[in-house]
PDB file of N, CA and C in Angstrom:
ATOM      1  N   UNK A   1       0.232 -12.751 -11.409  1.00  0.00           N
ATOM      2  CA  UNK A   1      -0.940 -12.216 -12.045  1.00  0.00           C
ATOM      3  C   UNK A   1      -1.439 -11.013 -11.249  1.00  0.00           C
ATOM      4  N   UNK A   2      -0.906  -9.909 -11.113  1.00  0.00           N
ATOM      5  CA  UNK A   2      -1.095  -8.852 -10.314  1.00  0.00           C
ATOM      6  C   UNK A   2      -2.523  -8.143 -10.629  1.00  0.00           C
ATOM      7  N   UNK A   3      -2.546  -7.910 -11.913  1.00  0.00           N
ATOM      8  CA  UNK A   3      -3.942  -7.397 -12.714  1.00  0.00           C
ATOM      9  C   UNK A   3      -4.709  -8.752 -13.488  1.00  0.00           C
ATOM     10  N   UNK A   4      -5.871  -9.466 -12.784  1.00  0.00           N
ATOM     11  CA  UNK A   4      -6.225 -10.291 -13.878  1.00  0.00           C
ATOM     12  C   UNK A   4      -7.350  -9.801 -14.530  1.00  0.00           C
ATOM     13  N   UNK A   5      -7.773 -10.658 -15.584  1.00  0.00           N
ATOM     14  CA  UNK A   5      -8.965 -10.162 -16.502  1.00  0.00           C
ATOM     15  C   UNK A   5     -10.546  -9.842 -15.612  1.00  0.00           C
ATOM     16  N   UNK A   6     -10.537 -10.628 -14.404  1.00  0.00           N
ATOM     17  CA  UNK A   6     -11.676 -10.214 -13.722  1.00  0.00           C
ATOM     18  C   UNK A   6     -11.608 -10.543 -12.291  1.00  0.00           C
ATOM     19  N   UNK A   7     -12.239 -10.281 -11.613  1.00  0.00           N
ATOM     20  CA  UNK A   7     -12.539 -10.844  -9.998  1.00  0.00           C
ATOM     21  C   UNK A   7     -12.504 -12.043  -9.966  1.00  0.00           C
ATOM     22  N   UNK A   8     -13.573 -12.600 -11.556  1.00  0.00           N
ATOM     23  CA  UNK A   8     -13.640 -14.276 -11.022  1.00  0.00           C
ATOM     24  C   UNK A   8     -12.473 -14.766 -11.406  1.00  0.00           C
ATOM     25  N   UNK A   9     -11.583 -14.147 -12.037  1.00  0.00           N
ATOM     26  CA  UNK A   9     -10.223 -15.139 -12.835  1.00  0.00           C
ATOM     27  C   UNK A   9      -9.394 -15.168 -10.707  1.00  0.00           C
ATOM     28  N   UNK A  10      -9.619 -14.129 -10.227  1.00  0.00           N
ATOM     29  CA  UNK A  10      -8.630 -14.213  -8.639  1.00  0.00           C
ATOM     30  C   UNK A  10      -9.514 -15.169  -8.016  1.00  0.00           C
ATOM     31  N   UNK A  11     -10.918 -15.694  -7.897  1.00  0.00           N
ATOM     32  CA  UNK A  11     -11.338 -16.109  -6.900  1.00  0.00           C
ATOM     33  C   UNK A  11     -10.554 -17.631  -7.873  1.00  0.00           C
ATOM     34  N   UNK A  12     -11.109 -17.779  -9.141  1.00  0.00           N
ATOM     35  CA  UNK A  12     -10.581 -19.418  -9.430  1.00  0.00           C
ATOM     36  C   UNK A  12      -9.303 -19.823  -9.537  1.00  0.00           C
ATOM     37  N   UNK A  13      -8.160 -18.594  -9.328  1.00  0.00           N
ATOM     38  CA  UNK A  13      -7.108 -18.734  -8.802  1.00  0.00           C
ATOM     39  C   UNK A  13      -7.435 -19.478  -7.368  1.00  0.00           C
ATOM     40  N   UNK A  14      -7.087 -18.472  -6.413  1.00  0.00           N
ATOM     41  CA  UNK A  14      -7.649 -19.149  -5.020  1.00  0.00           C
ATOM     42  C   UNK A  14      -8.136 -20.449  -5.293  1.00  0.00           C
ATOM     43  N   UNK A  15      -8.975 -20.806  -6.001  1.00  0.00           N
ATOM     44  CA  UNK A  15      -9.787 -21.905  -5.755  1.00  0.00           C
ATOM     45  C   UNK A  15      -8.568 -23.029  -6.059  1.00  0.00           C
ATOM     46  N   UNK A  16      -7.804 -23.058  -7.334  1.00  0.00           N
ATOM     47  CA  UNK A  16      -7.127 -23.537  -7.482  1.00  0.00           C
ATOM     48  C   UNK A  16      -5.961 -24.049  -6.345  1.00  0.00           C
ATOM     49  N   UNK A  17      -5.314 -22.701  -6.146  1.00  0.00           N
ATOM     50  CA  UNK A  17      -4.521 -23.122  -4.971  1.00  0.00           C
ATOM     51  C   UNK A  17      -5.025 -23.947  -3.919  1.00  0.00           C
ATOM     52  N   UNK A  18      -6.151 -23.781  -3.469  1.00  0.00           N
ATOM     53  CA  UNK A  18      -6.613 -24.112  -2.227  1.00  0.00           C
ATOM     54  C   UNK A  18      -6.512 -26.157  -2.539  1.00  0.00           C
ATOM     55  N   UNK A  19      -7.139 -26.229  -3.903  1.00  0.00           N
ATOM     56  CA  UNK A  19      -7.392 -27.631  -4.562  1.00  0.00           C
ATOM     57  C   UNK A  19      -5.671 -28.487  -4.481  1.00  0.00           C
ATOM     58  N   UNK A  20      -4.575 -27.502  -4.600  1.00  0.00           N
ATOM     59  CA  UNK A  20      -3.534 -28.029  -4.903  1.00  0.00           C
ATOM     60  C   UNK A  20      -2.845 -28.180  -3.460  1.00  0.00           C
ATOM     61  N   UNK A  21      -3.714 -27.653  -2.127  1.00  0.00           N
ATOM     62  CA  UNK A  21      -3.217 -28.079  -0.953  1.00  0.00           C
ATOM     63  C   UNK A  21      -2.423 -26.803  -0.183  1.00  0.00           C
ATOM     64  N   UNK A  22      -2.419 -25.713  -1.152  1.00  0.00           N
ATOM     65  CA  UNK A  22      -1.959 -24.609  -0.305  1.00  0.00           C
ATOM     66  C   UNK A  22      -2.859 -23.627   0.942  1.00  0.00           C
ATOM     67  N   UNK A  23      -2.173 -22.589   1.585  1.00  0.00           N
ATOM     68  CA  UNK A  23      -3.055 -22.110   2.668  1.00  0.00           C
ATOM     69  C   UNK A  23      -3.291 -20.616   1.586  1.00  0.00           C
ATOM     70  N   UNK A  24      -4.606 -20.435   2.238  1.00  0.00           N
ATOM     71  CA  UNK A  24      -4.953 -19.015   0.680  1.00  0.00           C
ATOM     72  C   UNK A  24      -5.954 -17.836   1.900  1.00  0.00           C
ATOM     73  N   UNK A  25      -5.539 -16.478   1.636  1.00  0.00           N
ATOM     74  CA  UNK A  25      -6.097 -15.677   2.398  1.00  0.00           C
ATOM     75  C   UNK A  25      -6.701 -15.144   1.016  1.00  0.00           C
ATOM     76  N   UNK A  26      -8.032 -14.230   1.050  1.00  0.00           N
ATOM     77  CA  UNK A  26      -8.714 -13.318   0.217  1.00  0.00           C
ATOM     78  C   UNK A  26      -8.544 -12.018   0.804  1.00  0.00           C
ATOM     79  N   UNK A  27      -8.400 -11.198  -0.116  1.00  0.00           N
ATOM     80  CA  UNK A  27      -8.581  -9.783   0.421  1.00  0.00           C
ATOM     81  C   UNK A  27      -9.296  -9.036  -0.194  1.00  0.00           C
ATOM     82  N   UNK A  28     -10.692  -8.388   0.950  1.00  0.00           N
ATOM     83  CA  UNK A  28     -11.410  -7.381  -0.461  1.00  0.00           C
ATOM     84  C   UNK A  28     -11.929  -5.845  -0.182  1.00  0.00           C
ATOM     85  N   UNK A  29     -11.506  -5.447  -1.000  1.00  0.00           N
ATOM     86  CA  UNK A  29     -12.217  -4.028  -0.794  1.00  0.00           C
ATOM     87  C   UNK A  29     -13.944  -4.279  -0.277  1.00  0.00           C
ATOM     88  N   UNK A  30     -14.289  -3.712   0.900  1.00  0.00           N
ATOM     89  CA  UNK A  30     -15.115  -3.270   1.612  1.00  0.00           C
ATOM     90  C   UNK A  30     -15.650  -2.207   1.409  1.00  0.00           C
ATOM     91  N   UNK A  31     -14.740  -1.007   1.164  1.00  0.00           N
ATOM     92  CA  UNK A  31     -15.530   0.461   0.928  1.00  0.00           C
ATOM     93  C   UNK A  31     -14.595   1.058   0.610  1.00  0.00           C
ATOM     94  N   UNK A  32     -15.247   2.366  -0.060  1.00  0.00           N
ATOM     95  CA  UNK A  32     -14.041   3.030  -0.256  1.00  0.00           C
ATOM     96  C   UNK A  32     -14.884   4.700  -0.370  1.00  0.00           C
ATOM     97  N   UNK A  33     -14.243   5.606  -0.086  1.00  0.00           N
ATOM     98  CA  UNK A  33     -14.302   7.191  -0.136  1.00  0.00           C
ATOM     99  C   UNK A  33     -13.783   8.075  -1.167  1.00  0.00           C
ATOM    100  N   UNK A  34     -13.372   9.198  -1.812  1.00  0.00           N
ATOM    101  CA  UNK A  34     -13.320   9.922  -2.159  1.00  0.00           C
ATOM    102  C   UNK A  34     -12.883   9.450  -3.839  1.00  0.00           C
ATOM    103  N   UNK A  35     -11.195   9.527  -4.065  1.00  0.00           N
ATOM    104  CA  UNK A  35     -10.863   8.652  -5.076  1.00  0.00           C
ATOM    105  C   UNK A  35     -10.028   7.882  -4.538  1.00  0.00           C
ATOM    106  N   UNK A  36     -10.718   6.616  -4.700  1.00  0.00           N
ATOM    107  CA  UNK A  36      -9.997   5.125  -4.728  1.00  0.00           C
ATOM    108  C   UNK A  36      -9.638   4.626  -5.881  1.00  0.00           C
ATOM    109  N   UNK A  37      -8.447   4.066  -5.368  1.00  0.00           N
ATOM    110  CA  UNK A  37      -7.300   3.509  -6.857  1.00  0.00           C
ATOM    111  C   UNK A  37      -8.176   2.202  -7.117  1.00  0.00           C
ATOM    112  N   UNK A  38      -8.964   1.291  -6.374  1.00  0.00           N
ATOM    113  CA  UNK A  38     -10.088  -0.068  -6.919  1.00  0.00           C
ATOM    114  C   UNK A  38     -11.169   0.537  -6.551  1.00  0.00           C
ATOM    115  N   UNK A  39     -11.997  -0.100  -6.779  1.00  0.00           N
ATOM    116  CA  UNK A  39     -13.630  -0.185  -6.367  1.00  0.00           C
ATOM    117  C   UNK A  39     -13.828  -0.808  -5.498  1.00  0.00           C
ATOM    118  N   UNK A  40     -14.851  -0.918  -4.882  1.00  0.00           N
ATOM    119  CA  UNK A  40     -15.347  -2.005  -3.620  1.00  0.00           C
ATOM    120  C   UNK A  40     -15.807  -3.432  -4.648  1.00  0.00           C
ATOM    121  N   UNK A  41     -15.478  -4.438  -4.257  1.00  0.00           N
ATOM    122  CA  UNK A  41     -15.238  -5.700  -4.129  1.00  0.00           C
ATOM    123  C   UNK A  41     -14.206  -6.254  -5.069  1.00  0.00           C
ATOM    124  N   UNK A  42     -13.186  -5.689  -5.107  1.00  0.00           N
ATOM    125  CA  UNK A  42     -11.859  -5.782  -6.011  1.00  0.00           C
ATOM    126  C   UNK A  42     -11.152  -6.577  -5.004  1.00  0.00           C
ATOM    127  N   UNK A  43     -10.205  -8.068  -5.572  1.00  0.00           N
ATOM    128  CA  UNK A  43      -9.871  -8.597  -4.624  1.00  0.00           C
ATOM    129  C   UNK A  43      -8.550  -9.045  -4.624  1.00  0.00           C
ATOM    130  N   UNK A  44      -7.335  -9.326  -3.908  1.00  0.00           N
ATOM    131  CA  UNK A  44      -6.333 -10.052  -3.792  1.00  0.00           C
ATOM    132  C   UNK A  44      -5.934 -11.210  -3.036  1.00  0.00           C
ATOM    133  N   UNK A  45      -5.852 -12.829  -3.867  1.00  0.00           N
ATOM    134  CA  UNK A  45      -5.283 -13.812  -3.125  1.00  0.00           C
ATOM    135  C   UNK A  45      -4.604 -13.913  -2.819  1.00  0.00           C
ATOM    136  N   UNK A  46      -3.935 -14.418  -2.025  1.00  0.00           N
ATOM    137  CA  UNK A  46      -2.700 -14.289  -1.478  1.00  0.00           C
ATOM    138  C   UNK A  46      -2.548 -15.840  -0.955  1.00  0.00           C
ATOM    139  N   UNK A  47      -1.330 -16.298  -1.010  1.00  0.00           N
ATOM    140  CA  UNK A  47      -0.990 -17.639  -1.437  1.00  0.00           C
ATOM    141  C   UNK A  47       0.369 -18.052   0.196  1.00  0.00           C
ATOM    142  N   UNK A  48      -0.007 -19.169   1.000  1.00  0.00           N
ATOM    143  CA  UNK A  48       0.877 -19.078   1.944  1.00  0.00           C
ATOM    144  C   UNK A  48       2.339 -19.155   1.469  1.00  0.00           C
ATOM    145  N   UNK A  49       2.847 -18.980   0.529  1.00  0.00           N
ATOM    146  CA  UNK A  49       4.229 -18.581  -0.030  1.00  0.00           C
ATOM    147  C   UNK A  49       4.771 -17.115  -0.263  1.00  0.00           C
ATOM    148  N   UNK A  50       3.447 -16.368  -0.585  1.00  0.00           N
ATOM    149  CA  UNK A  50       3.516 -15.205  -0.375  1.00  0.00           C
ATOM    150  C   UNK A  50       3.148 -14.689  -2.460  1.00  0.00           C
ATOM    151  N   UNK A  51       3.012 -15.862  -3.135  1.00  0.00           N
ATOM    152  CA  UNK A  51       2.453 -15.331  -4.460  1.00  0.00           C
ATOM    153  C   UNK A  51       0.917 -15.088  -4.427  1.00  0.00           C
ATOM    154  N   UNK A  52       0.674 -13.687  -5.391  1.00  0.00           N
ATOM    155  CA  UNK A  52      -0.838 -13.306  -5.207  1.00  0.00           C
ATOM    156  C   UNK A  52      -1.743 -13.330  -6.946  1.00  0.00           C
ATOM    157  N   UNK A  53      -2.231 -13.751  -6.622  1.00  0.00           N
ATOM    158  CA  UNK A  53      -3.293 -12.590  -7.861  1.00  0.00           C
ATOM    159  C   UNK A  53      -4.627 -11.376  -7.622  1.00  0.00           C
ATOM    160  N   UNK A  54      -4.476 -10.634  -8.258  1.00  0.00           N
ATOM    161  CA  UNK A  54      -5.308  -9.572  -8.189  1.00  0.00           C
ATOM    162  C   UNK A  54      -4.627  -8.231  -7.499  1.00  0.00           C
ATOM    163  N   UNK A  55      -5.240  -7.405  -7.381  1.00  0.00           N
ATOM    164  CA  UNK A  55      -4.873  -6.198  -6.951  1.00  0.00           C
ATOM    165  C   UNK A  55      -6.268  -5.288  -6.055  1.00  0.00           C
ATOM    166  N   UNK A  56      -6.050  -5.055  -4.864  1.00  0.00           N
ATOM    167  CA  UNK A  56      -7.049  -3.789  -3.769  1.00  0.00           C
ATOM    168  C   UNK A  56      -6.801  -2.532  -3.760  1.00  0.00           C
ATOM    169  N   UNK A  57      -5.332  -2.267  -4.650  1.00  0.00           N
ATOM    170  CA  UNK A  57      -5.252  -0.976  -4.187  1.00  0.00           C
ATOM    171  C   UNK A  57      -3.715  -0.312  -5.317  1.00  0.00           C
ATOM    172  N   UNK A  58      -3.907  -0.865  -6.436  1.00  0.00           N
ATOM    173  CA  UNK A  58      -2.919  -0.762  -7.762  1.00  0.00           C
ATOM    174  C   UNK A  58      -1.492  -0.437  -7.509  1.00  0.00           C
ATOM    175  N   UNK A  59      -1.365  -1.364  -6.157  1.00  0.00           N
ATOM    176  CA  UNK A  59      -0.235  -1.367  -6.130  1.00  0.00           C
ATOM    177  C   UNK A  59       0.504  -0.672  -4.644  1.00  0.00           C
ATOM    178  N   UNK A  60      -0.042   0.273  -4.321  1.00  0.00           N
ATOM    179  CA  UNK A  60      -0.118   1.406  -3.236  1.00  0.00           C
ATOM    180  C   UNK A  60       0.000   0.468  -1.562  1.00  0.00           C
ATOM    181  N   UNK A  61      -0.708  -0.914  -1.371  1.00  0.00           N
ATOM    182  CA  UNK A  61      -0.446  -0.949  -0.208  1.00  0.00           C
ATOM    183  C   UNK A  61      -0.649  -2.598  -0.238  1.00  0.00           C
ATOM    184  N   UNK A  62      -0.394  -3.015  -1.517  1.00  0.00           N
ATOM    185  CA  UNK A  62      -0.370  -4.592  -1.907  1.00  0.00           C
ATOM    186  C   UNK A  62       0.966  -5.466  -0.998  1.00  0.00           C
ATOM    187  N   UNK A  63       1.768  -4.623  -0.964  1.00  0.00           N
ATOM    188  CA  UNK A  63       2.744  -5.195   0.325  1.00  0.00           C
ATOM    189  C   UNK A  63       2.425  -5.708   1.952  1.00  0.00           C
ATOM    190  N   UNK A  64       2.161  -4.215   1.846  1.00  0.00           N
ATOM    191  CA  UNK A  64       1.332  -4.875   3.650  1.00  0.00           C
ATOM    192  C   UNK A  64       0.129  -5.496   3.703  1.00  0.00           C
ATOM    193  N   UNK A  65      -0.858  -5.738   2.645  1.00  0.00           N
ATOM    194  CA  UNK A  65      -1.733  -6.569   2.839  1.00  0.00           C
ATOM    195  C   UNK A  65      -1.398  -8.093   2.718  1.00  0.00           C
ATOM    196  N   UNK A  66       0.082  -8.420   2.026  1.00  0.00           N
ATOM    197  CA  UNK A  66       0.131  -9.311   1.743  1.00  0.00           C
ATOM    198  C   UNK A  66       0.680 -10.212   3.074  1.00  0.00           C
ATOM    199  N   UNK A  67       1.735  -9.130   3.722  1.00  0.00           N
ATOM    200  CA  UNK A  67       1.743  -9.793   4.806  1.00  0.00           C
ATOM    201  C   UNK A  67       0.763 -10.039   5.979  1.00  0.00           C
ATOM    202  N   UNK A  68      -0.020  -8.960   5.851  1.00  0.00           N
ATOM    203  CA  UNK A  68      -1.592  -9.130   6.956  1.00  0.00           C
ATOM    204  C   UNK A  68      -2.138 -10.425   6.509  1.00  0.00           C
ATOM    205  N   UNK A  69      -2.294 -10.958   5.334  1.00  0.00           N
ATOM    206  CA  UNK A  69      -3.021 -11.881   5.000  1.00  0.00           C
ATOM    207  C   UNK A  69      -1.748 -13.681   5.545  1.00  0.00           C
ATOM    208  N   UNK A  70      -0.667 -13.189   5.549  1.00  0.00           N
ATOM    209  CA  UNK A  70       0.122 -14.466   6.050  1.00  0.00           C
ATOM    210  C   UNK A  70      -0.114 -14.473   7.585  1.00  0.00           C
ATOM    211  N   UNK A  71      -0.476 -13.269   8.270  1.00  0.00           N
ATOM    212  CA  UNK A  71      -0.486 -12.984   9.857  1.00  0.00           C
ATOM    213  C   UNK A  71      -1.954 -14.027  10.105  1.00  0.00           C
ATOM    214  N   UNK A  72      -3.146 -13.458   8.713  1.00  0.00           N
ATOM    215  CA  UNK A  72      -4.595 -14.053   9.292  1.00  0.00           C
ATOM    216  C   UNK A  72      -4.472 -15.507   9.258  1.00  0.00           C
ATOM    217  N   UNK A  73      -3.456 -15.982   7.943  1.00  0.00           N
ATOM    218  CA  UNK A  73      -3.310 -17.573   7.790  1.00  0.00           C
ATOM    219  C   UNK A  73      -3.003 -18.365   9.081  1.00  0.00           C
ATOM    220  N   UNK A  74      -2.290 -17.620   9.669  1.00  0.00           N
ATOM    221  CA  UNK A  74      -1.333 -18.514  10.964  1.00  0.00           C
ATOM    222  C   UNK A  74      -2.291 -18.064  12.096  1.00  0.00           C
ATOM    223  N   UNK A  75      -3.266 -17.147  12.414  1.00  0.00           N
ATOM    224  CA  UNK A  75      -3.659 -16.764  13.295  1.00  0.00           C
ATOM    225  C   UNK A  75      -5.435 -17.219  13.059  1.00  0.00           C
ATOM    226  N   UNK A  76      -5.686 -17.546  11.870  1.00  0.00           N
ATOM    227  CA  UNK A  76      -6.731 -18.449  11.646  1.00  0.00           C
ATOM    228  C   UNK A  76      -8.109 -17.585  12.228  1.00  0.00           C
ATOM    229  N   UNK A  77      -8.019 -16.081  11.631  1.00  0.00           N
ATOM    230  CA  UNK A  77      -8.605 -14.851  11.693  1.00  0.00           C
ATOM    231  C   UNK A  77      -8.656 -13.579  10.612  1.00  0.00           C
ATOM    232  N   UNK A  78     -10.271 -13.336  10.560  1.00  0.00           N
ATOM    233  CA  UNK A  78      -9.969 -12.372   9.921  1.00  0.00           C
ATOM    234  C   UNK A  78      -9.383 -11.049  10.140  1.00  0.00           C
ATOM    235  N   UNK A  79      -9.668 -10.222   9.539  1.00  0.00           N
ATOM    236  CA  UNK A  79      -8.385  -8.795   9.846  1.00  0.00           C
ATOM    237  C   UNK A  79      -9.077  -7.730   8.758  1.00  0.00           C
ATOM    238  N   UNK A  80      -9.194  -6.336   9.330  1.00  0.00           N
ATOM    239  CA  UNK A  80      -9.650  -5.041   8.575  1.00  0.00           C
ATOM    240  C   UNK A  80      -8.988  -4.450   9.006  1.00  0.00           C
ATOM    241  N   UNK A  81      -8.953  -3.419   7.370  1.00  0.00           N
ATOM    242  CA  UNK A  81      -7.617  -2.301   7.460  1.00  0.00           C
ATOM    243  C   UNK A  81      -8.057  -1.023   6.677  1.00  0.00           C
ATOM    244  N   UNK A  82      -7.949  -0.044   7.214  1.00  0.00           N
ATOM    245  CA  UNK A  82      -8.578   1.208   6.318  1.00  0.00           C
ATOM    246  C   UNK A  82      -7.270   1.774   6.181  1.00  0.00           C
ATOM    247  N   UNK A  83      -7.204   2.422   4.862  1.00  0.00           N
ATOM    248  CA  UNK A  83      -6.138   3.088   4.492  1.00  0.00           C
ATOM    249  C   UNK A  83      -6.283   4.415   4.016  1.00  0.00           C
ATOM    250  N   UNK A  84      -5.716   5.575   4.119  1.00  0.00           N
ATOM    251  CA  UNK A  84      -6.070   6.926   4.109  1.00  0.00           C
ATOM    252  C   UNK A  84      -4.836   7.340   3.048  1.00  0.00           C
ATOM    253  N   UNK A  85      -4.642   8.628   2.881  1.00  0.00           N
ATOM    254  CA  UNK A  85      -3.800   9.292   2.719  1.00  0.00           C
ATOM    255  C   UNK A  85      -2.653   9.291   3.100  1.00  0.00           C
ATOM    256  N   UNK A  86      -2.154   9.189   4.128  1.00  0.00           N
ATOM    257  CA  UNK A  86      -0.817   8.895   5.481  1.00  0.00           C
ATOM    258  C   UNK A  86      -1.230   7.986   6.419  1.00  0.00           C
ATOM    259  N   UNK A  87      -2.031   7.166   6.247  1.00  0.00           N
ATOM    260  CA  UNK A  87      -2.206   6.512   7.414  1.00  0.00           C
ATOM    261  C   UNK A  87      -2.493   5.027   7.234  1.00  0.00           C
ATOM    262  N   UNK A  88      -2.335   3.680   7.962  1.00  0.00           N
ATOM    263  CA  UNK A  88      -2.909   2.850   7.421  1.00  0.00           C
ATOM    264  C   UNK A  88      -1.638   1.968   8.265  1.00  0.00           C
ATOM    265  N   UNK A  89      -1.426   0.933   7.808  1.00  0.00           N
ATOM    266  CA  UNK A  89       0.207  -0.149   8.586  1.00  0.00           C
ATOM    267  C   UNK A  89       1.685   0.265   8.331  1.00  0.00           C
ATOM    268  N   UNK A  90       2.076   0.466   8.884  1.00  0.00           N
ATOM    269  CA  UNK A  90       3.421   1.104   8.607  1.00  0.00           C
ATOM    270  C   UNK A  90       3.798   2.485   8.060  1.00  0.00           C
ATOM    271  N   UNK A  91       2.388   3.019   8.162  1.00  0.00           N
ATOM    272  CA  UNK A  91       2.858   4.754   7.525  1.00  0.00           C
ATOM    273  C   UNK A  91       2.178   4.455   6.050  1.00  0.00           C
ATOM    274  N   UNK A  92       1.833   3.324   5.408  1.00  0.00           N
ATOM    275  CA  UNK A  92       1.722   3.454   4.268  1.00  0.00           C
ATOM    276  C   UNK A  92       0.162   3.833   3.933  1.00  0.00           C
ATOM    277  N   UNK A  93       0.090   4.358   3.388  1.00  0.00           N
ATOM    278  CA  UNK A  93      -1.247   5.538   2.309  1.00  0.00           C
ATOM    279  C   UNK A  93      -1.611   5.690   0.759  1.00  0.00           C
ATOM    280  N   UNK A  94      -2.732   6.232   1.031  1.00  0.00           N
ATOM    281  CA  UNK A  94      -3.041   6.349  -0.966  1.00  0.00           C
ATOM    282  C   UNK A  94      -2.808   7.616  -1.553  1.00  0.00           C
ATOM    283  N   UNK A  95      -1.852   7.766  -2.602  1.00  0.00           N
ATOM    284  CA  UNK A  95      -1.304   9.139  -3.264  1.00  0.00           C
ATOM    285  C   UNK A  95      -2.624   9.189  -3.718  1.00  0.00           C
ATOM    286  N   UNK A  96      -3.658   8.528  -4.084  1.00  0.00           N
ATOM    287  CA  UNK A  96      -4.898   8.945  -4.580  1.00  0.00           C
ATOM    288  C   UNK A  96      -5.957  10.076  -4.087  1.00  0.00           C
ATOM    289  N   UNK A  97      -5.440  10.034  -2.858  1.00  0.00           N
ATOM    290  CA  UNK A  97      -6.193  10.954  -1.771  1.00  0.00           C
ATOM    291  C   UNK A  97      -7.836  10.727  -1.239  1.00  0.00           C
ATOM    292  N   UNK A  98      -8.451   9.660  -1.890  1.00  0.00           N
ATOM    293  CA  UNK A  98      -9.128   8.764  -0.756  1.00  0.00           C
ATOM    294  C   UNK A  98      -8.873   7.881  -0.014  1.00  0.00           C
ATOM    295  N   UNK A  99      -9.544   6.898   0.370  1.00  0.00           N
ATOM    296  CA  UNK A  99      -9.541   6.144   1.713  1.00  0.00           C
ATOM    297  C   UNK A  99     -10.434   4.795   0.980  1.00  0.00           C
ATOM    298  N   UNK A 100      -9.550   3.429   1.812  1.00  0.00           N
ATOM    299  CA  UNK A 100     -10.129   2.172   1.165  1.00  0.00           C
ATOM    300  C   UNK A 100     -10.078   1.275   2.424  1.00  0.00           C
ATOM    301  N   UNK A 101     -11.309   0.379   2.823  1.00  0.00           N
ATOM    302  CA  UNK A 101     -11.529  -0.154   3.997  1.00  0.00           C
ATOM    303  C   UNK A 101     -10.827  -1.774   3.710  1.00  0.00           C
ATOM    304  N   UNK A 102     -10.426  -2.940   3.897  1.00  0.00           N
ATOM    305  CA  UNK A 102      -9.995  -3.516   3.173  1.00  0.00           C
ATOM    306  C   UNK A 102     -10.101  -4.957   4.129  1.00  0.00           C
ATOM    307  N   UNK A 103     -11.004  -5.874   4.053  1.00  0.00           N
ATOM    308  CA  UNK A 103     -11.043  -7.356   4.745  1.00  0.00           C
ATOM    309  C   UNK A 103     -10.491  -8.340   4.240  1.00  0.00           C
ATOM    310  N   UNK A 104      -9.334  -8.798   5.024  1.00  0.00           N
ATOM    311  CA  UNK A 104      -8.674  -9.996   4.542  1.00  0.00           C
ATOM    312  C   UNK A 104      -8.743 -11.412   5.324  1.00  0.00           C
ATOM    313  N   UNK A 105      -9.563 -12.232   4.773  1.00  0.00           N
ATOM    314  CA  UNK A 105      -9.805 -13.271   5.399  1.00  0.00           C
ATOM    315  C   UNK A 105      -8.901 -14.436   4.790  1.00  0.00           C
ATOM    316  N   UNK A 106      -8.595 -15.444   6.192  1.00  0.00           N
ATOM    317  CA  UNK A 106      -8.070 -16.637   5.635  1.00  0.00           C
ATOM    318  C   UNK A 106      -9.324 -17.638   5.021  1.00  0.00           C
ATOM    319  N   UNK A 107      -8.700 -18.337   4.222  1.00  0.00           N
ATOM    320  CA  UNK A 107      -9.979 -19.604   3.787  1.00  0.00           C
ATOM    321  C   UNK A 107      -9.486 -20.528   4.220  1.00  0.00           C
ATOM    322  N   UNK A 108     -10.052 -21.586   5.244  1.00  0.00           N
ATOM    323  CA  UNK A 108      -9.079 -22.767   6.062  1.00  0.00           C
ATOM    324  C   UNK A 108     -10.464 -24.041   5.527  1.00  0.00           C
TER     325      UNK A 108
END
């Protein structure tokens, strides 16, 4: 479910998972600058298997958040990530040409 119908359809995802015994990180836009591909409080679950719903960033840096969010699961911490143009985890950036601040917390 990469795009769902709303924020709350990702959080009652999450909720779900969490009910069915899995480990679940949230990720949410915090802020954002110039043109951002989401808005601020746009969110992605992320599922300790590595399946998500929702989308922070349409696609552009949904990879490395997904693994930041398996790093916060096991490390039982949250984690912020701003992403620029060229800059951000691994080189990766927004062709959009703003900047998106991005908190991914585990839910334990």
């Amino acid at each position: 479910m990469p795009f769902p119908a709303s924020e709350t359809d990702v959080l009652e995802t999450a909720a779900g998972w969490l009910a069915a015994g899995h480990g679940v990180a949230l990720a949410t836009v915090i802020r954002t600058s110039g043109s951002a591909p989401r808005q601020a409080g746009s969110h992605i679950a992320i599922r300790d298997d590595g399946l998500f719903a929702g989308s922070v960033s349409a696609g552009c840096v949904e990879g490395a958040i997904i693994a930041q969010a398996q790093t916060a699961m096991t490390e039982g911490r949250c984690r912020k990530f701003t992403f620029g143009v060229e800059d951000g985890i691994l080189g990766l950036g927004l062709t959009c040409g703003g900047e998106i601040e991005i908190l991914v917390e585990p839910i334990l």
